[in-house]
Protein backbone atom coordinates (compact mmCIF):
# COMPACT_ATOMS: atom_id res chain seq x y z
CA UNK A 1 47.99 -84.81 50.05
CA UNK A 2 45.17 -82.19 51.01
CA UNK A 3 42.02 -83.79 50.16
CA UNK A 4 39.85 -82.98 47.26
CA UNK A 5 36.24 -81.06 47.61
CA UNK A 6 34.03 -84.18 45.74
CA UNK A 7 30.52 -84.91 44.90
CA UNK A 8 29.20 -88.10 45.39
CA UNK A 9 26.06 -88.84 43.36
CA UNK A 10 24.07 -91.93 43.73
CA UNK A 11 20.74 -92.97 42.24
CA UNK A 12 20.08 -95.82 44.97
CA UNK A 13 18.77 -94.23 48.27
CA UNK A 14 21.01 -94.00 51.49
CA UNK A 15 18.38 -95.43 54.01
CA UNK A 16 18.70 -98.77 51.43
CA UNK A 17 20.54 -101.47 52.86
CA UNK A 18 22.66 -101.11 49.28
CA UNK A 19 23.46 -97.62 50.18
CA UNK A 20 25.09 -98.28 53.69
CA UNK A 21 26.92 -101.22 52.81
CA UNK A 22 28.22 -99.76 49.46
CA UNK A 23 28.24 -96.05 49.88
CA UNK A 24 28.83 -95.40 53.16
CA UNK A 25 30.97 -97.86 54.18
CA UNK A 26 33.40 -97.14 51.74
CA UNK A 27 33.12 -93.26 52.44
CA UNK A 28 33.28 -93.34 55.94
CA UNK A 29 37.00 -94.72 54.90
CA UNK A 30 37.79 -92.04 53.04
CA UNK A 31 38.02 -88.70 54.91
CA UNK A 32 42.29 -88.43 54.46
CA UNK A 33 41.51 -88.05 50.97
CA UNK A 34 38.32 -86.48 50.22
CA UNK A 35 35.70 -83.73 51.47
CA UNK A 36 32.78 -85.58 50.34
CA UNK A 37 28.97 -84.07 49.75
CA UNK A 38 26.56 -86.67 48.52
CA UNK A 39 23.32 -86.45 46.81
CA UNK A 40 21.43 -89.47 46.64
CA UNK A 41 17.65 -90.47 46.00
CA UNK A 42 15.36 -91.49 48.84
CA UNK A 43 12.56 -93.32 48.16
CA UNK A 44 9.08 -91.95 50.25
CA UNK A 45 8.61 -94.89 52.17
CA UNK A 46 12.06 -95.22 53.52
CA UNK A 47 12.34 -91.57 53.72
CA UNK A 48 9.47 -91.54 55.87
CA UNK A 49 11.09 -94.06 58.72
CA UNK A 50 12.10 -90.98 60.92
CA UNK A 51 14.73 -93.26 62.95
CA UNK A 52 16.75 -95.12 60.27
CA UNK A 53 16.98 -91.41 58.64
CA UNK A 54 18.04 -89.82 62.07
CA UNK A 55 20.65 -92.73 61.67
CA UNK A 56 22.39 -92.52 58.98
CA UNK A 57 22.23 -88.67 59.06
CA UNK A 58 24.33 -89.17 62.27
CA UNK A 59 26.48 -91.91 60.85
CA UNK A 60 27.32 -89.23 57.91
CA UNK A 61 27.75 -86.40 60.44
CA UNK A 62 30.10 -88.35 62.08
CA UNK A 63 32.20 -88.61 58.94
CA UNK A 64 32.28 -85.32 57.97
CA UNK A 65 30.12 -85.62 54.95
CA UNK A 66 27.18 -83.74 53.71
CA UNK A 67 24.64 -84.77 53.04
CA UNK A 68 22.29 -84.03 50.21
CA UNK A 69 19.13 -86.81 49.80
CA UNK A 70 16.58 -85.99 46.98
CA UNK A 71 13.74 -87.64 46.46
CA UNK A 72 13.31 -90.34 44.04
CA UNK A 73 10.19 -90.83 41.78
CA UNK A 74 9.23 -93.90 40.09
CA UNK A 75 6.01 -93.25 37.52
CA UNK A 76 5.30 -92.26 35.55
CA UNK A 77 8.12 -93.96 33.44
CA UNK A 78 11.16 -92.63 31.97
CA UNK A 79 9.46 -89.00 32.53
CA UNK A 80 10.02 -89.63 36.35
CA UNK A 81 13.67 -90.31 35.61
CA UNK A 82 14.50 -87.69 33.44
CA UNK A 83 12.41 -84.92 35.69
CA UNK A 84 14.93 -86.72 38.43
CA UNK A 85 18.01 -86.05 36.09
CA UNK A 86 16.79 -82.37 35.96
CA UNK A 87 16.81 -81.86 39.50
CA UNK A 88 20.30 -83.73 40.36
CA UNK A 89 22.26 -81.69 37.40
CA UNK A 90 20.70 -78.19 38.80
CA UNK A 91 21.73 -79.61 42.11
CA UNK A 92 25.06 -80.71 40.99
CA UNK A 93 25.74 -77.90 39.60
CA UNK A 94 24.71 -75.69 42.35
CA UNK A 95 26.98 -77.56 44.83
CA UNK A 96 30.35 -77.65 42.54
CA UNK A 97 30.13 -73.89 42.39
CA UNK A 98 29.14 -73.59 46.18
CA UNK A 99 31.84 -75.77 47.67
CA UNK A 100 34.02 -75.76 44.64
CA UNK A 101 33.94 -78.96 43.72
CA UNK A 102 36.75 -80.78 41.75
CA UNK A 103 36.19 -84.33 41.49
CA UNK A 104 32.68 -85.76 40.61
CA UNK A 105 32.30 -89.45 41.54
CA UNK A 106 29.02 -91.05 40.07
CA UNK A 107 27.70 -93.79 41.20
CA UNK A 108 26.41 -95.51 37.62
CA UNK A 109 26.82 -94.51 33.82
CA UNK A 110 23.37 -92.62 34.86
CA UNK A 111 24.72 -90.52 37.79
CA UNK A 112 28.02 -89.83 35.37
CA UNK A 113 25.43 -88.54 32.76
CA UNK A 114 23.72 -86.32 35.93
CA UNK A 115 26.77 -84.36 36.51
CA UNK A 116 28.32 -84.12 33.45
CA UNK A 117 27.08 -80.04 33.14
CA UNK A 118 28.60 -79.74 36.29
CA UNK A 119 32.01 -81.25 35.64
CA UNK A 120 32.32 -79.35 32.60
CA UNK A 121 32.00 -76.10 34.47
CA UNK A 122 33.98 -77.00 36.99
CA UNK A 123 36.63 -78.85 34.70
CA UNK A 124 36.45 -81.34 37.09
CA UNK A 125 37.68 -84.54 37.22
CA UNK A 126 34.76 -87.96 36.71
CA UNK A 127 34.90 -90.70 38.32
CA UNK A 128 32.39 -93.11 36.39
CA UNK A 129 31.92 -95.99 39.30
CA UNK A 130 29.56 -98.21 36.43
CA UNK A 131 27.64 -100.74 38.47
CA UNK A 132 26.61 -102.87 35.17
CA UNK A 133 25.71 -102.06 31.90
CA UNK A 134 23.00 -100.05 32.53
CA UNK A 135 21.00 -99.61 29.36
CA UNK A 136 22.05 -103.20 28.09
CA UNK A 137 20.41 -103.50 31.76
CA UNK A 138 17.17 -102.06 30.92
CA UNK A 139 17.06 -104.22 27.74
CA UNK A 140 17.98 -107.68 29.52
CA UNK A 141 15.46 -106.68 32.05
CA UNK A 142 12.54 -106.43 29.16
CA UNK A 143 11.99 -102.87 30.27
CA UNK A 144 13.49 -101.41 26.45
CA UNK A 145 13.60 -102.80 23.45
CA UNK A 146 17.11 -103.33 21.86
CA UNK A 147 18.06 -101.01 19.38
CA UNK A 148 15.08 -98.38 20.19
CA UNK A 149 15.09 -94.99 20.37
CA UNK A 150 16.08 -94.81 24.28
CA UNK A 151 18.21 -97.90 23.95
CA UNK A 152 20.33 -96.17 21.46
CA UNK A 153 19.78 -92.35 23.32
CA UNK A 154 21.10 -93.76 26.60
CA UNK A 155 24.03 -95.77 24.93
CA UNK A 156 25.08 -92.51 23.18
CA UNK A 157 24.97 -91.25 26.66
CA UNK A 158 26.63 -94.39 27.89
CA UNK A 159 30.08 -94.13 25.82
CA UNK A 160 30.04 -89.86 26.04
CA UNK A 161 30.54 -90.36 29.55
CA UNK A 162 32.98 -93.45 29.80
CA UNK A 163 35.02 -91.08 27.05
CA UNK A 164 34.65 -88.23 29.47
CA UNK A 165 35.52 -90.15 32.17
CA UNK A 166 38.95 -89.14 33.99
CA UNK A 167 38.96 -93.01 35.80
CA UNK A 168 36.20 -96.10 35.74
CA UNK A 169 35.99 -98.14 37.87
CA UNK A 170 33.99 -101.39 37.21
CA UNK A 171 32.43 -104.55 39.91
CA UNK A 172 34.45 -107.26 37.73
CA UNK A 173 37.55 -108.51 35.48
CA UNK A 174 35.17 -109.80 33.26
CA UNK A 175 34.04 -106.26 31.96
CA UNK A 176 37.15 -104.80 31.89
CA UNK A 177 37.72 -106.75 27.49
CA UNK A 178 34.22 -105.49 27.09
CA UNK A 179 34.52 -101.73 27.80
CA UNK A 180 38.21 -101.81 26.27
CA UNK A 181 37.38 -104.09 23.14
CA UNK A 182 33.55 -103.42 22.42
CA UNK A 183 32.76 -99.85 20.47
CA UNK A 184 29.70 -99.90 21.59
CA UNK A 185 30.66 -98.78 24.81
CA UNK A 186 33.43 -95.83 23.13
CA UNK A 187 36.30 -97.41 23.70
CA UNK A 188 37.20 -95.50 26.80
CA UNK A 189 41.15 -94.70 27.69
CA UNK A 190 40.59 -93.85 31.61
CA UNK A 191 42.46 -96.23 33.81
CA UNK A 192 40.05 -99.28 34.94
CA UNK A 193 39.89 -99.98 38.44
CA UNK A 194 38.33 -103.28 39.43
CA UNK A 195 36.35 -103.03 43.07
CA UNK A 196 33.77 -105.86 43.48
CA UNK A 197 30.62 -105.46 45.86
CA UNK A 198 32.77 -105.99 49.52
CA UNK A 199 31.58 -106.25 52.46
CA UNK A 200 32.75 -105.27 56.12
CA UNK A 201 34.13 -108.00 57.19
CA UNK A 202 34.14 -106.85 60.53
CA UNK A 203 30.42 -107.32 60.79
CA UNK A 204 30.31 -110.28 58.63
CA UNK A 205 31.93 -112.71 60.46
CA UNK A 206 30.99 -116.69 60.99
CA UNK A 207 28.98 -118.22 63.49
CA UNK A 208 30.67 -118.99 66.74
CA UNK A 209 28.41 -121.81 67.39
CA UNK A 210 29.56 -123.62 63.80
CA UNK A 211 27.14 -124.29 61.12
CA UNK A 212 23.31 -124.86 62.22
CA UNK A 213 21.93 -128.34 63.23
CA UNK A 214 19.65 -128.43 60.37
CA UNK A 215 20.70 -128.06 56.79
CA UNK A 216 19.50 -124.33 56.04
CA UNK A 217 19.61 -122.76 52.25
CA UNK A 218 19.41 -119.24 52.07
CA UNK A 219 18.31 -116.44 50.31
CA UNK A 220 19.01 -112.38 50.80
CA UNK A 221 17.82 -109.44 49.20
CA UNK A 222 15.25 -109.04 46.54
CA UNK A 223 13.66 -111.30 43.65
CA UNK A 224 12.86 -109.21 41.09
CA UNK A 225 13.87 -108.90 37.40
CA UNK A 226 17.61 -110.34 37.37
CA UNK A 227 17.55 -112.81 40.39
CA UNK A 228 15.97 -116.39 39.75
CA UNK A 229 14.40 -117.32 42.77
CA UNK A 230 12.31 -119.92 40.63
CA UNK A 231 15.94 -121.94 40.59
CA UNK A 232 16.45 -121.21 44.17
CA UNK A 233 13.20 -123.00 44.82
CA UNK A 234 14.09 -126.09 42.75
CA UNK A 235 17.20 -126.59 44.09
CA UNK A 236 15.85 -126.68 47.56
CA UNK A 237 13.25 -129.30 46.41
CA UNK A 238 16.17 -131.83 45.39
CA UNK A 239 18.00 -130.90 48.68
CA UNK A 240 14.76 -131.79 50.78
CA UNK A 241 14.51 -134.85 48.43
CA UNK A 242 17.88 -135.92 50.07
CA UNK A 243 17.93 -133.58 53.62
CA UNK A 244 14.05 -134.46 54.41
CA UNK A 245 14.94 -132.14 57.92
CA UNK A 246 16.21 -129.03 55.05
CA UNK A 247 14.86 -125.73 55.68
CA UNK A 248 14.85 -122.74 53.67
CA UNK A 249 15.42 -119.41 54.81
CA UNK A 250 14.39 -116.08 52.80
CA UNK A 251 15.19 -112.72 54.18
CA UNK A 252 13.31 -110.12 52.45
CA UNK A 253 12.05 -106.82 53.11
CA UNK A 254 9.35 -105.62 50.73
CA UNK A 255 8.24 -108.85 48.75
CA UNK A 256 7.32 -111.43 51.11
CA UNK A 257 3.54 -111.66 49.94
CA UNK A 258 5.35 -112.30 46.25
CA UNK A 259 7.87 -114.98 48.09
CA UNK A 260 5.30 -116.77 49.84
CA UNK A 261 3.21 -116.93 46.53
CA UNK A 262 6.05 -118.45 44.60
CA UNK A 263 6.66 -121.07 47.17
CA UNK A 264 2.70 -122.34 47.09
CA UNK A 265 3.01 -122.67 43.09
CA UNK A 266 5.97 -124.90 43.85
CA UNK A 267 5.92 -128.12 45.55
CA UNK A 268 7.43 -126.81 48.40
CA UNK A 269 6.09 -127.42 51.94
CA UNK A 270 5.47 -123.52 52.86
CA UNK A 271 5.93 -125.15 56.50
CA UNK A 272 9.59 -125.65 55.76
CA UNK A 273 10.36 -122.58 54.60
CA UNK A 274 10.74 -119.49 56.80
CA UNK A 275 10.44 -115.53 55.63
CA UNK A 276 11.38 -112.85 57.40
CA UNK A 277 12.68 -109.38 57.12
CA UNK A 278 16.31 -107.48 58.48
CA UNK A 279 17.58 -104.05 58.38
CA UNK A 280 21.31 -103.60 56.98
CA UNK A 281 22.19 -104.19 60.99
CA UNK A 282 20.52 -107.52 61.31
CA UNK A 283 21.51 -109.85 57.66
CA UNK A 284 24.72 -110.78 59.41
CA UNK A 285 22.61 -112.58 62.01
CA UNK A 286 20.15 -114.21 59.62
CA UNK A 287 23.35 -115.25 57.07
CA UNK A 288 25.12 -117.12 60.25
CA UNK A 289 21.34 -119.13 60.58
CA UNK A 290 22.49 -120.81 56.96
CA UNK A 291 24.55 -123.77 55.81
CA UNK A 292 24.57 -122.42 52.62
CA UNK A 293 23.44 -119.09 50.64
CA UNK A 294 22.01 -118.58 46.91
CA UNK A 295 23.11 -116.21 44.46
CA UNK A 296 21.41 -117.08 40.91
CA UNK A 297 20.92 -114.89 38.76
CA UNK A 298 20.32 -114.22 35.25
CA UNK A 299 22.77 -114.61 32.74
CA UNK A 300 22.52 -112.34 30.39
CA UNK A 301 24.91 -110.05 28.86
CA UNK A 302 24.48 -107.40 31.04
CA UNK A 303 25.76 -109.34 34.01
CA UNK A 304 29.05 -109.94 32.60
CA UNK A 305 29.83 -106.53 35.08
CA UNK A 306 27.71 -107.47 37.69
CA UNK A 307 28.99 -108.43 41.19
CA UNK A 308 26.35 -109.85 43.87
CA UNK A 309 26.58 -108.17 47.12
CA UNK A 310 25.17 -110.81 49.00
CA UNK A 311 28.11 -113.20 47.53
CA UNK A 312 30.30 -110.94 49.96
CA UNK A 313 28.42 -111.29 53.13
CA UNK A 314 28.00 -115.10 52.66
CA UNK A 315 31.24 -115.97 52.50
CA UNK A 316 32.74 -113.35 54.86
CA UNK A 317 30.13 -115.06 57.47
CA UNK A 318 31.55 -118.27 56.12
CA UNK A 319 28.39 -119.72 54.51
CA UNK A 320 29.37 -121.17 50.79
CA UNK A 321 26.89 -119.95 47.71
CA UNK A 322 25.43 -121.75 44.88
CA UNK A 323 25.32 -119.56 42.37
CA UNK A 324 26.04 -120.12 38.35
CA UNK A 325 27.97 -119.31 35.28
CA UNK A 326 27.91 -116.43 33.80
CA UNK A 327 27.61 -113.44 36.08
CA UNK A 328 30.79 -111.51 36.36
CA UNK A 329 33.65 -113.12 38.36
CA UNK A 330 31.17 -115.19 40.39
CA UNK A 331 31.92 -119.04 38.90
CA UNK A 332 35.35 -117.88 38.61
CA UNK A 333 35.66 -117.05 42.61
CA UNK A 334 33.21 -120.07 43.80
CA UNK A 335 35.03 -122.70 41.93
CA UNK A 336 38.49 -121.58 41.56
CA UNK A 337 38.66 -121.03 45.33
CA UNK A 338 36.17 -123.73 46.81
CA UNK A 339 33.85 -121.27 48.20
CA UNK A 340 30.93 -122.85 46.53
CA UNK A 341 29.44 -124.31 43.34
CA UNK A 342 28.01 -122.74 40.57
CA UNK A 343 25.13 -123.91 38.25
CA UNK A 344 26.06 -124.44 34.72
CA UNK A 345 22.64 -124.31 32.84
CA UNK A 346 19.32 -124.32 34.38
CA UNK A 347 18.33 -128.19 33.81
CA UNK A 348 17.13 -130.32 36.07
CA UNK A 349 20.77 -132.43 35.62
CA UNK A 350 22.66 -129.43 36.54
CA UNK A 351 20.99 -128.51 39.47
CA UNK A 352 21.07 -132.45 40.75
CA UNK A 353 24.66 -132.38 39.93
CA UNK A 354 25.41 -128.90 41.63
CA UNK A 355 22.82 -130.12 44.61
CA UNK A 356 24.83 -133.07 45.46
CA UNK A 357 28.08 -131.17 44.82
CA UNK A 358 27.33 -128.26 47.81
CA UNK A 359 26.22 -130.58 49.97
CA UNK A 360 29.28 -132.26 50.02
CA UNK A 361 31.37 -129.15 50.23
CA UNK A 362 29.47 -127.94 53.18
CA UNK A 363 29.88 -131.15 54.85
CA UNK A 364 33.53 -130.58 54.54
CA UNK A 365 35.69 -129.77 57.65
CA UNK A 366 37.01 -126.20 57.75
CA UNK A 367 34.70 -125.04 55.40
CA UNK A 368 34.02 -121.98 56.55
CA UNK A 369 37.49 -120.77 57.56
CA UNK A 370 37.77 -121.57 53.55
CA UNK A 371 34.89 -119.56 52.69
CA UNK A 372 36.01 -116.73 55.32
CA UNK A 373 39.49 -116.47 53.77
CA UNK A 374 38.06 -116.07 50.19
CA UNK A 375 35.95 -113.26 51.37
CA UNK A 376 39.01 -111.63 53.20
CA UNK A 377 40.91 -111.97 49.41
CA UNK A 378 38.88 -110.61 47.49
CA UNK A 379 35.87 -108.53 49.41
CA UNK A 380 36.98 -106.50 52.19
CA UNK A 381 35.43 -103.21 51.97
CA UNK A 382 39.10 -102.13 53.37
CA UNK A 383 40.48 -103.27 50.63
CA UNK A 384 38.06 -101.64 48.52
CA UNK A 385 38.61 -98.43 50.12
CA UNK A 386 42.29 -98.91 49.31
CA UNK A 387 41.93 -98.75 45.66
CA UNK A 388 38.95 -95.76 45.69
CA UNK A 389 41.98 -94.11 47.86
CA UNK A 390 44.39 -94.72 45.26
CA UNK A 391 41.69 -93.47 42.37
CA UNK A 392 41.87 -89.81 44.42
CA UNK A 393 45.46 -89.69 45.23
CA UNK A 394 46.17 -89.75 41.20
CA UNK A 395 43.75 -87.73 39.74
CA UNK A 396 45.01 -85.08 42.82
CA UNK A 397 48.05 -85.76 41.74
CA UNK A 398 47.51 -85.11 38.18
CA UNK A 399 45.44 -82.04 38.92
């Protein structure tokens, strides 16, 4: 097939660490069947790190793909994100007509809502790639109130564009009843592709060296709103209550004043915990440093479509996670397939039981050859970039 002229429209920024592992990677893979443009939203203090831009400007040039970055605004609230809509739909709009644009892949129910003007010009074909529920989101998070006027706005918005939606794809199974069962989200009839958070796998890879000398729990990405670093920190406690050598290791970029607060409110030795920052380049490095890796989060309704992506680069570097019910796929994956343990309340007898319980399992031979073949299963970004193939080939196909 020739490939299709498409738009790829994210609101996360492409000098984020989220943006090159789950945006580029996957389009870097996909040149046979797409011409891809991209417009994404750069935040000013990555934007202004001249040599990570030059970067990943050459890593697009190198795949053929435009580039479009715009620049992302934060306050004041909800003005700065509808003044942000504004400028992507003229944008959108202005590069469907340009380059003639038939397929519109959106990156979030907010990014579908972006270019909707554009794909009805163009009587193009949307791809709604919904990374959670994103105004049940914004009410889990405490930043709307249920049943407002912008909660019920934005799920008006919400099920318009699932209904206009030519495919979906979502990060987990356990969505899939949801959006086909649940009105509240339309009812949509567009095929529903399932593509968890992957990881390249030929980057994440274990430690030749085996697992490290001293028990090491870790911790990647940020602690804000969804992710319960609180738990992280009492479960550590109870492993240094039976690993008196343990260390904790928290790799962070932009909260580590935050992090190192939380640990001196706990009872935590800051001495035995270690925080540091990486680039996208380095977390494979600091992940092969652990014995284990942490991936609790909040579970709310919302995160019954959420997919972790540092649950992917754990296990592809063979490291096993404790992370806990209710959050997508997640307990499903760690327990079915012995890749890790996964909290079932937030009590102090759960986490002794789930303590003692990944402990054991990382003290089990093989374990991460176990923990590597999960992550080749079920998150390998060429996997992944298998089924977003298979999403172009039909709707080109279908015209």
């Amino acid at each position: 097939m020739q490939p299709v002229a498409a738009l790829y429209i994210s609101y996360d920024g492409m000098l984020e660490p989220l943006g090159q592992s789950q945006v580029i990677t996957y389009l870097e893979r996909l040149g046979h069947v797409g011409r891809f443009h991209v417009i994404s939203y750069e935040k000013p203090a990555d934007w202004s790190d001249a040599d990570r831009r030059a970067a990943v400007a050459a890593r697009f040039a190198r795949a053929g793909i435009v580039w479009h970055p715009l620049r992302y605004h934060k306050r004041p609230l909800i003005v700065s994100t509808l003044y942000d809509l504004a400028v992507g739909m003229v944008v959108s709009i202005t590069l469907a007509l340009r380059w003639k644009i038939g397929v519109f892949h959106a990156r979030s129910v907010l990014c579908s809502v972006l270019c909707l003007p554009a794909v009805t010009i163009r009587r193009g074909a949307l791809i709604s790639d919904i990374r959670g529920f994103w105004p049940d989101e914004r009410v889990d998070g405490g930043s709307l109130a249920r049943g407002g006027l912008v909660h019920r706005v934005l799920k008006r918005l919400e099920r318009l564009a699932l209904r206009r939606s030519r495919e979906i794809v979502v990060l987990t199974a356990a969505s899939v009843p949801i959006l086909r069962g649940d009105p509240a989200f339309g009812l949509p009839t567009a095929p529903i592709t399932v593509i968890p958070t992957c990881a390249d796998l030929a980057r994440f890879v274990p430690a030749t060296a085996g697992p490290p000398a001293v028990f090491t729990l870790g911790y990647v990405g940020s602690i804000g709103t969804w992710y319960c670093f609180d738990e992280v920190l009492a479960c550590f406690a109870l492993i240094r209550a039976r690993r008196a050598d343990a260390r904790l290791l928290v790799v962070n970029r932009t909260e580590q004043d935050r992090v190192r607060a939380l640990v001196a409110d706990s009872a935590i030795d800051p001495a035995h915990v270690t925080i540091t920052g990486a680039d996208h380049a380095g977390v494979p490095d600091m992940i092969r440093l652990m014995s284990a890796g942490t991936a609790i989060i909040s579970p709310v309704f919302s995160k019954q479509a959420s997919a972790p992506t540092k649950l992917a680069e754990y296990l592809g570097c063979g490291v096993p996670c404790l992370g806990n019910v209710g959050v997508g796929d997640m307990a499903q994956i760690l327990e079915g397939e012995g890749a890790g343990v996964a909290l079932t309340s937030f009590t102090p007898e759960a986490r002794a039981i789930a303590v003692d319980r990944l402990l054991a399992l990382c003290a089990q031979p093989g374990i991460a050859a176990q923990c590597r073949a999960v992550a080749e299963r079920h998150f390998s970004v060429e996997t992944g970039a298998q089924r977003y193939a298979a999403i172009y080939r039909r709707i080109a196909q279908h015209g």
